[in-house]
C-alpha atoms as a PDB file:
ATOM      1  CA  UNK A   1      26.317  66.792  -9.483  1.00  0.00           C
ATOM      2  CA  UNK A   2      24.502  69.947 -10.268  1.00  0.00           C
ATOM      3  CA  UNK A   3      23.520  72.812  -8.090  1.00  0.00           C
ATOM      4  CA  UNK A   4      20.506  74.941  -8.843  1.00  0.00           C
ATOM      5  CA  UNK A   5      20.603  78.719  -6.785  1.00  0.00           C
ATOM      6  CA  UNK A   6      17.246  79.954  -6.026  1.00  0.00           C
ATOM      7  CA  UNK A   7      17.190  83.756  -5.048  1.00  0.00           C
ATOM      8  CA  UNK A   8      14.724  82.469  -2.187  1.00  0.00           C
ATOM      9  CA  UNK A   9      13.916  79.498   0.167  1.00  0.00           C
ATOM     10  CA  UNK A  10      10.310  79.383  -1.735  1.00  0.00           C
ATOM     11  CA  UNK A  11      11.778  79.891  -5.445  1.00  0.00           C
ATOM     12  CA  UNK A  12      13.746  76.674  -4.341  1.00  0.00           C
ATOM     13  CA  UNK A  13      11.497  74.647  -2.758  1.00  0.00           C
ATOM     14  CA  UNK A  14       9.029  75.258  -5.942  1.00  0.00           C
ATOM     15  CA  UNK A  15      11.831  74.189  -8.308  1.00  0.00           C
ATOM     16  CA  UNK A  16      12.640  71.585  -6.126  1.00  0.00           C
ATOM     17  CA  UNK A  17       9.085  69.957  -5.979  1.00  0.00           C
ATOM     18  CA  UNK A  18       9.210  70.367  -9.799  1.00  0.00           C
ATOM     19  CA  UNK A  19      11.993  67.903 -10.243  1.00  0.00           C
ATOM     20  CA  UNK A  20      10.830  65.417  -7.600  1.00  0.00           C
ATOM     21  CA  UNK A  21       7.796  65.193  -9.115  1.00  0.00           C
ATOM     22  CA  UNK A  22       9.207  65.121 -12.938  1.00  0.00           C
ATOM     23  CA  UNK A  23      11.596  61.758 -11.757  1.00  0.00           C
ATOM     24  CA  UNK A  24       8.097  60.079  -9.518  1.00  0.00           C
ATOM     25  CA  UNK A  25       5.929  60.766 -12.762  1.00  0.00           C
ATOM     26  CA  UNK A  26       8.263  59.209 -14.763  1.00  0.00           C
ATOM     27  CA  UNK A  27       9.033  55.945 -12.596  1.00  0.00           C
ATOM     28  CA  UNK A  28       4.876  55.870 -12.393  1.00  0.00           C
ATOM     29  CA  UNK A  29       4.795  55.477 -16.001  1.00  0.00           C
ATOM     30  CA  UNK A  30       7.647  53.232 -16.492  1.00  0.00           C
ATOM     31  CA  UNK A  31       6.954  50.910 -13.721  1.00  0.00           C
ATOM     32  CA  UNK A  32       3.500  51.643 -12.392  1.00  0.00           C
ATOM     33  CA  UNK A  33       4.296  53.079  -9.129  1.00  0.00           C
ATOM     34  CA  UNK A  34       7.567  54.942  -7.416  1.00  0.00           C
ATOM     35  CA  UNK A  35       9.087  54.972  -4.120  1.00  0.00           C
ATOM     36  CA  UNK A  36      10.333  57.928  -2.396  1.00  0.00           C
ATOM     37  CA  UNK A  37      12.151  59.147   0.772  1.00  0.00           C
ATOM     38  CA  UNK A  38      11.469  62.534   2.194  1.00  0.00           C
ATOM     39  CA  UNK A  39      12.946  64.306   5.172  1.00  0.00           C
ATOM     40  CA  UNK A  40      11.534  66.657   7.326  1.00  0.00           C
ATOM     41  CA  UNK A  41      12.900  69.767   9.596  1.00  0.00           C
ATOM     42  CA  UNK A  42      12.279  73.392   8.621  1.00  0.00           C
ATOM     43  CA  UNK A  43      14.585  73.418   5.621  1.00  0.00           C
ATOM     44  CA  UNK A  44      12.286  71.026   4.351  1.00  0.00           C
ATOM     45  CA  UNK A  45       8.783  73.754   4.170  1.00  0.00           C
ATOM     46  CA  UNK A  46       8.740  74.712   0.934  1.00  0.00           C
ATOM     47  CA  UNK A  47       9.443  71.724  -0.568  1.00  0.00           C
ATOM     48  CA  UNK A  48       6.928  69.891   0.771  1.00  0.00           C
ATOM     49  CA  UNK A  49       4.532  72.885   0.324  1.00  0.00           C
ATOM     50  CA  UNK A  50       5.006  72.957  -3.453  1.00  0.00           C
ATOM     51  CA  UNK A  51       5.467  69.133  -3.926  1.00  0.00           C
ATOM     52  CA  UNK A  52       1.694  68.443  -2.484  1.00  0.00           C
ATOM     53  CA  UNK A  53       0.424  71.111  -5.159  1.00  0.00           C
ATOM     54  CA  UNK A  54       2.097  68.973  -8.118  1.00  0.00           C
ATOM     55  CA  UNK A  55       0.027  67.208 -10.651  1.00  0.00           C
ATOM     56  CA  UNK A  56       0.994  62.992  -9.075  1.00  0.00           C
ATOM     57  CA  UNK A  57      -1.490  60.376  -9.114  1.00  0.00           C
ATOM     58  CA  UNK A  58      -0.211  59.837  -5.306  1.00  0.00           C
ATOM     59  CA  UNK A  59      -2.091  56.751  -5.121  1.00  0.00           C
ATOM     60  CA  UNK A  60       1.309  55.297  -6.877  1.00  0.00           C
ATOM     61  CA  UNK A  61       3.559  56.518  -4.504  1.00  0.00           C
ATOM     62  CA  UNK A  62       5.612  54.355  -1.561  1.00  0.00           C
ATOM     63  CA  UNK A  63       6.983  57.019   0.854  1.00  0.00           C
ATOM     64  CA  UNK A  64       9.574  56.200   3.470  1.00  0.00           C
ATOM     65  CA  UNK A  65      10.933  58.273   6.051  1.00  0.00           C
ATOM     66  CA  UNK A  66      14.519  58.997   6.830  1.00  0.00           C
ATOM     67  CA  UNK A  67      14.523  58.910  10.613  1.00  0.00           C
ATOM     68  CA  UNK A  68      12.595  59.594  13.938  1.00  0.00           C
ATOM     69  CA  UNK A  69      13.948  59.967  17.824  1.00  0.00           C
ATOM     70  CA  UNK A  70      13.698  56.822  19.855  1.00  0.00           C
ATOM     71  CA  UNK A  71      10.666  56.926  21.888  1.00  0.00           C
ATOM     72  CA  UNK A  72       9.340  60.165  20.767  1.00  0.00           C
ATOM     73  CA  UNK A  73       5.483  59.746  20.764  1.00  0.00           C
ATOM     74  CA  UNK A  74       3.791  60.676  17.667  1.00  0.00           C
ATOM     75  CA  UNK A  75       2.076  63.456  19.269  1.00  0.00           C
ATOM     76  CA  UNK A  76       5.054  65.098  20.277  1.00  0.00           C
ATOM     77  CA  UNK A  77       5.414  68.816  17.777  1.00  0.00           C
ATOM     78  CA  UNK A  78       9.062  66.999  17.104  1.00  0.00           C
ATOM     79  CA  UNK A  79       7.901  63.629  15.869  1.00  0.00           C
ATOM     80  CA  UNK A  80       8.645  63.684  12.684  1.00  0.00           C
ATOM     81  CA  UNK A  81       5.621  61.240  12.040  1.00  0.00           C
ATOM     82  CA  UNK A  82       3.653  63.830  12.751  1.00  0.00           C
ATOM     83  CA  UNK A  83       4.839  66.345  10.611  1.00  0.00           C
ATOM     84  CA  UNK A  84       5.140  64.206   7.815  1.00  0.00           C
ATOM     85  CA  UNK A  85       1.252  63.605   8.103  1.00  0.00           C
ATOM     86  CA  UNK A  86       0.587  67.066   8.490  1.00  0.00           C
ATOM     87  CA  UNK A  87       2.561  68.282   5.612  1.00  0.00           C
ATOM     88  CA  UNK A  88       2.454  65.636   2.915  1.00  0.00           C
ATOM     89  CA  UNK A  89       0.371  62.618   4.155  1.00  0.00           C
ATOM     90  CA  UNK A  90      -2.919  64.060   4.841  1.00  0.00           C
ATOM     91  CA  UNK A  91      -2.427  66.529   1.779  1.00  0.00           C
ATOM     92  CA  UNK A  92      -1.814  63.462  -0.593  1.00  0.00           C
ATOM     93  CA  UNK A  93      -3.802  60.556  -0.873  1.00  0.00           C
ATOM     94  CA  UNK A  94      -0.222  59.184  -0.948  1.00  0.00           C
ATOM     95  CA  UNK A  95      -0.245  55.043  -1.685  1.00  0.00           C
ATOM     96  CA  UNK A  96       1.454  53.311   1.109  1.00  0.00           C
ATOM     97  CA  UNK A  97       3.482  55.353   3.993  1.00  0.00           C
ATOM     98  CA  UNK A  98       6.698  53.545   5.868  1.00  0.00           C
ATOM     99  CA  UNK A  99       7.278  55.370   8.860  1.00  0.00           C
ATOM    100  CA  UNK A 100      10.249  54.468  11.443  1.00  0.00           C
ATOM    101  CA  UNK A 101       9.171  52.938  14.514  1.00  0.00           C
ATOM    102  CA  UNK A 102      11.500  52.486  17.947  1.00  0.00           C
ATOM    103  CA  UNK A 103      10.845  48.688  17.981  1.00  0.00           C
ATOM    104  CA  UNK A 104      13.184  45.975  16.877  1.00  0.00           C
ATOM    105  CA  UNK A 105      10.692  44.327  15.260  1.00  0.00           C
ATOM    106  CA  UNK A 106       9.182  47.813  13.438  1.00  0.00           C
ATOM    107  CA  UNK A 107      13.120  48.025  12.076  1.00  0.00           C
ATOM    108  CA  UNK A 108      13.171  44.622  11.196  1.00  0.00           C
ATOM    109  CA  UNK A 109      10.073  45.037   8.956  1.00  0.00           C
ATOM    110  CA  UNK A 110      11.347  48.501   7.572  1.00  0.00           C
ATOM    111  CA  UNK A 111      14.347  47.438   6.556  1.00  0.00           C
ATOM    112  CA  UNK A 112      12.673  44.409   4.621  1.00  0.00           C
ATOM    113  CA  UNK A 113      10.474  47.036   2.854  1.00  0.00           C
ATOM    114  CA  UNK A 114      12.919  49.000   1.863  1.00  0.00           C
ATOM    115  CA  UNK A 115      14.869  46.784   0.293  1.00  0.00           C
ATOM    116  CA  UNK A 116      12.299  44.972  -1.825  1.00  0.00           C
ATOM    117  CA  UNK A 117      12.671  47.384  -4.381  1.00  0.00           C
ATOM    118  CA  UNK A 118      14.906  50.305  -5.722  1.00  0.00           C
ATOM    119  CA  UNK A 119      14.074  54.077  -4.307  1.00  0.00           C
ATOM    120  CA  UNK A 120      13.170  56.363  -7.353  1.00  0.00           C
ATOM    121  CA  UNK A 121      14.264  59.435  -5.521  1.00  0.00           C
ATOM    122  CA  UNK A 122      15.509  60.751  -1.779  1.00  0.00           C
ATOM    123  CA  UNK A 123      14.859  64.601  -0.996  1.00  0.00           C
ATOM    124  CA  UNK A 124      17.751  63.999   1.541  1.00  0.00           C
ATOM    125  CA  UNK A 125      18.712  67.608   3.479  1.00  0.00           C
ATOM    126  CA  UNK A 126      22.005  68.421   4.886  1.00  0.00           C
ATOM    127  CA  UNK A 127      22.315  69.610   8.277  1.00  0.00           C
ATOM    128  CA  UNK A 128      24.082  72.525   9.978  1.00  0.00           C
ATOM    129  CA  UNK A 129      26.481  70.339  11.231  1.00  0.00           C
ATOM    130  CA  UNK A 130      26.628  68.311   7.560  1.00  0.00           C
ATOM    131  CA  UNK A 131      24.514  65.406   8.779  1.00  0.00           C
ATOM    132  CA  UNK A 132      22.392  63.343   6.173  1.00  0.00           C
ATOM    133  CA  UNK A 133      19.546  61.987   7.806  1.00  0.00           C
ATOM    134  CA  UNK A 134      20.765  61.857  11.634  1.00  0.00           C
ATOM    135  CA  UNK A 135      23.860  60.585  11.062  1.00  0.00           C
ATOM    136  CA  UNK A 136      26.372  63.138  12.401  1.00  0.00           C
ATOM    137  CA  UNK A 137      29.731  63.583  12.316  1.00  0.00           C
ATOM    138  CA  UNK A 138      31.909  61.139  12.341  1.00  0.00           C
ATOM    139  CA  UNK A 139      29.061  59.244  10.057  1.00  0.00           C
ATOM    140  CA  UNK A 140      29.815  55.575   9.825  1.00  0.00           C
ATOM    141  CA  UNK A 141      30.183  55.239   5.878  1.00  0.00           C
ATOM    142  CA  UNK A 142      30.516  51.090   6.605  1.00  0.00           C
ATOM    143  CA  UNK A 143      27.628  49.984   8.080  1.00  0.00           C
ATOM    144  CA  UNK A 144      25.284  47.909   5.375  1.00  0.00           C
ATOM    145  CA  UNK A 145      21.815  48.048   7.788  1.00  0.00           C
ATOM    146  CA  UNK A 146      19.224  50.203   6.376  1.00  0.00           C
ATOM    147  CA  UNK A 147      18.417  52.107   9.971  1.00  0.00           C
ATOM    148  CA  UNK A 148      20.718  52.220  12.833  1.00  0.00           C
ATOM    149  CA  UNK A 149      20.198  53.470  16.363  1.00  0.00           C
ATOM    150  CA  UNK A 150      22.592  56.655  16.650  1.00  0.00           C
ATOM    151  CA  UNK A 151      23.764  59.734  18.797  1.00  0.00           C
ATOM    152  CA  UNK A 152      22.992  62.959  18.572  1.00  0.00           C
ATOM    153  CA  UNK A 153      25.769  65.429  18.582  1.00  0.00           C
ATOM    154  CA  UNK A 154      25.339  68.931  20.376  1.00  0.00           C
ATOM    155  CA  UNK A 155      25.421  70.872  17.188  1.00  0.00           C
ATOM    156  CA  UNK A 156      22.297  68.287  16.067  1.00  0.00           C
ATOM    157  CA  UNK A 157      20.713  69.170  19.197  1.00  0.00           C
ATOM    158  CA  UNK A 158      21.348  72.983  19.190  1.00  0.00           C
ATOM    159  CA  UNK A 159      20.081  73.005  15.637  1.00  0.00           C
ATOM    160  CA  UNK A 160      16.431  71.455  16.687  1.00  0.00           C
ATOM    161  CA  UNK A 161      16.290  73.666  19.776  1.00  0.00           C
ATOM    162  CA  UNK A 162      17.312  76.897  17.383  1.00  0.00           C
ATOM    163  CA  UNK A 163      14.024  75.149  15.137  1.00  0.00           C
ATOM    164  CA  UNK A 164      11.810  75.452  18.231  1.00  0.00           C
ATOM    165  CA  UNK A 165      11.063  71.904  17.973  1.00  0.00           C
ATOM    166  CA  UNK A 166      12.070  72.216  21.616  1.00  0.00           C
ATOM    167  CA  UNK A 167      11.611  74.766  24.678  1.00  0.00           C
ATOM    168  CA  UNK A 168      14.972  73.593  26.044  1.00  0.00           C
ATOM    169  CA  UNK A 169      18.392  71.357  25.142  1.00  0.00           C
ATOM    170  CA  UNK A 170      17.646  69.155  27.672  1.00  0.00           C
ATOM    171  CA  UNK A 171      14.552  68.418  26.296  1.00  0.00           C
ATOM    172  CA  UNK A 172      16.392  67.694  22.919  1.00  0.00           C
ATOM    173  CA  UNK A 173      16.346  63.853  22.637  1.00  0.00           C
ATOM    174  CA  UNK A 174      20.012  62.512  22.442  1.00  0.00           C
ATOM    175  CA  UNK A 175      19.092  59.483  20.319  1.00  0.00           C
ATOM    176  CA  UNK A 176      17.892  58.610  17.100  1.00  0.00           C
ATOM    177  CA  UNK A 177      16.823  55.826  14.714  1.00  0.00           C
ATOM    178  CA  UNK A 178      17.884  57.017  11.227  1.00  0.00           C
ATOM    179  CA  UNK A 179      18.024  55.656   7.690  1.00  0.00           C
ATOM    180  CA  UNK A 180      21.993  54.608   7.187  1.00  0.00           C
ATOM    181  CA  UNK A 181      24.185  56.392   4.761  1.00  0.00           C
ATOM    182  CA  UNK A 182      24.561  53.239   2.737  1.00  0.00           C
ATOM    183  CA  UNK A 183      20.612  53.291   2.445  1.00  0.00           C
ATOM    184  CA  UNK A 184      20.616  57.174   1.244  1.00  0.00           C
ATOM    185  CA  UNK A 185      22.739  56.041  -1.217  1.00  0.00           C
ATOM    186  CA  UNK A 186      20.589  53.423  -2.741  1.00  0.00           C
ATOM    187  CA  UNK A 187      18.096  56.071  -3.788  1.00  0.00           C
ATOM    188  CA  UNK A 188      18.120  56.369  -7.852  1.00  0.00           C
ATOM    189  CA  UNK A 189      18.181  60.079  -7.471  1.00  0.00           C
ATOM    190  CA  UNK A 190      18.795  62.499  -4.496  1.00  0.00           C
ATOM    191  CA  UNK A 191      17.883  65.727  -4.167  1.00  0.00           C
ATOM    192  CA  UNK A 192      18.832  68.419  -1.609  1.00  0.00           C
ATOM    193  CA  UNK A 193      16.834  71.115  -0.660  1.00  0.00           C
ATOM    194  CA  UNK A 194      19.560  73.244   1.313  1.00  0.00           C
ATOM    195  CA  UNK A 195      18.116  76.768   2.068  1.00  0.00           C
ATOM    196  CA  UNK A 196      18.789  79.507   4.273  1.00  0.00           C
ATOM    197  CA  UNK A 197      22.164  81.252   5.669  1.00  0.00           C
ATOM    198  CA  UNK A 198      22.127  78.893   8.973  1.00  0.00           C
ATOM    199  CA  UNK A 199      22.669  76.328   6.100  1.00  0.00           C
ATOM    200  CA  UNK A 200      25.748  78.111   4.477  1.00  0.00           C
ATOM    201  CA  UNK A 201      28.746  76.578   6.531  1.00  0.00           C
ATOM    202  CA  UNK A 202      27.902  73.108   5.804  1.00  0.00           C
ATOM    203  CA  UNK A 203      26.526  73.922   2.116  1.00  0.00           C
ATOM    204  CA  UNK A 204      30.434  75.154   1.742  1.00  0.00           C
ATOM    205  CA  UNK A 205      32.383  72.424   3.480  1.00  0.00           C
ATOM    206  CA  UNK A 206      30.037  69.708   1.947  1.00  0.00           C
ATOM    207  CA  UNK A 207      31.353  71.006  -1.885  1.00  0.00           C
ATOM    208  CA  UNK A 208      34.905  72.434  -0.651  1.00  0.00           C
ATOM    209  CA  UNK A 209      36.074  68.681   0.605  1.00  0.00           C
ATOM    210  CA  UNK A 210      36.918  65.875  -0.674  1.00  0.00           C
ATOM    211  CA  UNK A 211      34.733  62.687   0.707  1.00  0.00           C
ATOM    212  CA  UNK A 212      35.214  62.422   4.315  1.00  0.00           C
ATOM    213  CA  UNK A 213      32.430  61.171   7.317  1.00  0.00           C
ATOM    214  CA  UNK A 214      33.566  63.943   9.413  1.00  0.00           C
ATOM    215  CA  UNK A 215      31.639  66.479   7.006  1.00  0.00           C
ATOM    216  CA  UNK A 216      29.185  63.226   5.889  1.00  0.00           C
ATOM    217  CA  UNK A 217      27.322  65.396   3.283  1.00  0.00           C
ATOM    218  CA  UNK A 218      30.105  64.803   1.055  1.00  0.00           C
ATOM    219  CA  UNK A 219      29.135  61.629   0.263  1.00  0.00           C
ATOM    220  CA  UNK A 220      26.235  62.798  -1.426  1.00  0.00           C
ATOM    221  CA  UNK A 221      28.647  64.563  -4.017  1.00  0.00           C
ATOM    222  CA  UNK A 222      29.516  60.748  -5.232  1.00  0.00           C
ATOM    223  CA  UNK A 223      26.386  59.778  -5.967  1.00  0.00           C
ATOM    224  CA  UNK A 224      26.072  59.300 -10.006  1.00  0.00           C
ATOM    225  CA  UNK A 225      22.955  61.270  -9.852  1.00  0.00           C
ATOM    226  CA  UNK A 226      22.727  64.292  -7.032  1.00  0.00           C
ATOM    227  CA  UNK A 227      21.158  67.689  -7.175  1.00  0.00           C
ATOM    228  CA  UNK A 228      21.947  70.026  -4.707  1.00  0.00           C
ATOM    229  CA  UNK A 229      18.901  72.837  -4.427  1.00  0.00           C
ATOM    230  CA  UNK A 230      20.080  76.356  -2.531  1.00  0.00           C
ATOM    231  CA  UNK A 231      18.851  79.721  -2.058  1.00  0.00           C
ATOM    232  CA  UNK A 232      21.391  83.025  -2.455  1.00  0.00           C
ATOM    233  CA  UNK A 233      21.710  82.719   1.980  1.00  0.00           C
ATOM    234  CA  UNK A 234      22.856  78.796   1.776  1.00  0.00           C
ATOM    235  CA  UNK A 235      24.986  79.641  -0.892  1.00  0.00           C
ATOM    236  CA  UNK A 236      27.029  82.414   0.418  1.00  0.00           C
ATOM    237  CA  UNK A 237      29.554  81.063   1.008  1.00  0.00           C
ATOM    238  CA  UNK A 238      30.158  78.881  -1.687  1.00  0.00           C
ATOM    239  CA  UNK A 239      30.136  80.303  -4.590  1.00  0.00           C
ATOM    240  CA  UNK A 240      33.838  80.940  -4.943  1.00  0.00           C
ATOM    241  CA  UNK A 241      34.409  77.160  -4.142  1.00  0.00           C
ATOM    242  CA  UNK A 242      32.672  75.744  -6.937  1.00  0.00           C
ATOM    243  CA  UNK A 243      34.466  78.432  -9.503  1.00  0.00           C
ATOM    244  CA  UNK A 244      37.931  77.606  -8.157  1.00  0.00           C
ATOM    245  CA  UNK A 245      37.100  73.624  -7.972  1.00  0.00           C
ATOM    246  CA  UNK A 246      35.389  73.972 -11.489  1.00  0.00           C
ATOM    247  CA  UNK A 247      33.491  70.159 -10.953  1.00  0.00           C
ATOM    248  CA  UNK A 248      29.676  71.372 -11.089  1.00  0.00           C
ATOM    249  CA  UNK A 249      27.172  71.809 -13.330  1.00  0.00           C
ATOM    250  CA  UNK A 250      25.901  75.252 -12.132  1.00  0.00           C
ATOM    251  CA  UNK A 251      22.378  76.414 -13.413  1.00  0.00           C
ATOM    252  CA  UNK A 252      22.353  79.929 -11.623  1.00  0.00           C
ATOM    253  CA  UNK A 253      18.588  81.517 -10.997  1.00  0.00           C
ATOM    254  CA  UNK A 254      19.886  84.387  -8.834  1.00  0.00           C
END
């Protein structure tokens, strides 16, 4: 694992887009193409603000998205179809796009997709409640299906309403199709872009525990090749935990 500290959310997300596109260049010219998974919220902003400005011949890329509510329309401001097309689709002439889609039958041919070949890199974010793609605590770390139909836990929906993806909690959807842990874990190389102080509790108990799917970020840390991206406000609180535990490669840009 290694954890790069940005002073800022954009110094990150700059840095960030750097390395994704370093590893998609790099699969492009080993293997012709690469295939990517990118994840969306506001944590996610800079990221994909700088990663549209790097130099990719996009035309070689396979993107896949981690998750969407069921039933959510793509012109809803939440759909996360929608955001992905206004922040990276329509600003790329990105290759092929894989977007989740409420049916069986849209799963069915998802999960075929992704499987047909390895994922060069994730951006995968963490939550405020610790959750990797939608699945929230207690994560099911078992499961072998690619997507999965889950539950959205109050501090899930709280953080989307606090986002203003919402007007109200009840109008926070309480169900989700999301991209399995298992899946995540398939990806070659994941990288998480973790800013702001919101971000700071889970950014802590994600590197002060041990593996456990009631904090499911912590899976990430046993991945053979993660990179955990925060800002001075994510990393607050953590700072101290990664001296004491001594089990990081720390490359400190404060």
């Amino acid at each position: 694992m290694k954890i790069v500290i940005s002073k800022t959310s954009d110094e990150l997300g700059r840095r960030a887009a750097a390395e994704t596109a370093k590893i998609i260049n790099a699969a492009i010219a080993k293997n012709g193409r690469a295939r990517i998974v990118l994840s969306t919220g506001a944590s996610q902003f800079d990221t994909l603000k700088h990663l549209v400005e790097e130099k990719v011949d996009w035309s070689k890329v396979e993107m896949f998205h981690l998750d969407e509510y069921v039933n959510m329309p793509e012109t809803h401001p939440a759909s996360f179809r929608k955001y992905l097309k206004e922040r990276f689709v329509e600003k790329t002439n990105v290759g092929k796009v894989n977007f989740v889609e409420s049916s069986p039958e849209g799963i069915a041919a998802l999960t075929e997709e992704i499987k047909s070949a390895p994922i060069d890199v994730g951006l995968i974010g963490i939550g405020r409640n610790s959750h990797i793609a939608f699945n929230d605590p207690p994560a099911d770390f078992d499961t072998r299906a690619s997507y999965l139909v889950v539950k959205l836990d109050d501090a899930c929906r709280n953080q989307q309403l606090a986002e203003g993806w919402f007007p109200t909690i009840d109008d926070v959807p309480t169900e989700a199709i999301s991209m399995s842990v298992w899946q995540i874990m398939q990806c070659k190389v994941i990288i998480s872009a973790v800013p702001h102080a919101e971000k700071a509790w889970a950014v802590a108990q994600t590197l002060a525990n041990e593996l456990t799917n009631k904090i499911p970020a912590t899976m990430l840390k046993t991945h053979e090749n993660f990179q955990l991206f925060v800002d001075a406000d994510s990393y607050a609180d953590a700072g101290e935990i990664v001296t004491l535990k001594g089990e990081t490669v720390c490359e400190d840009y404060r």
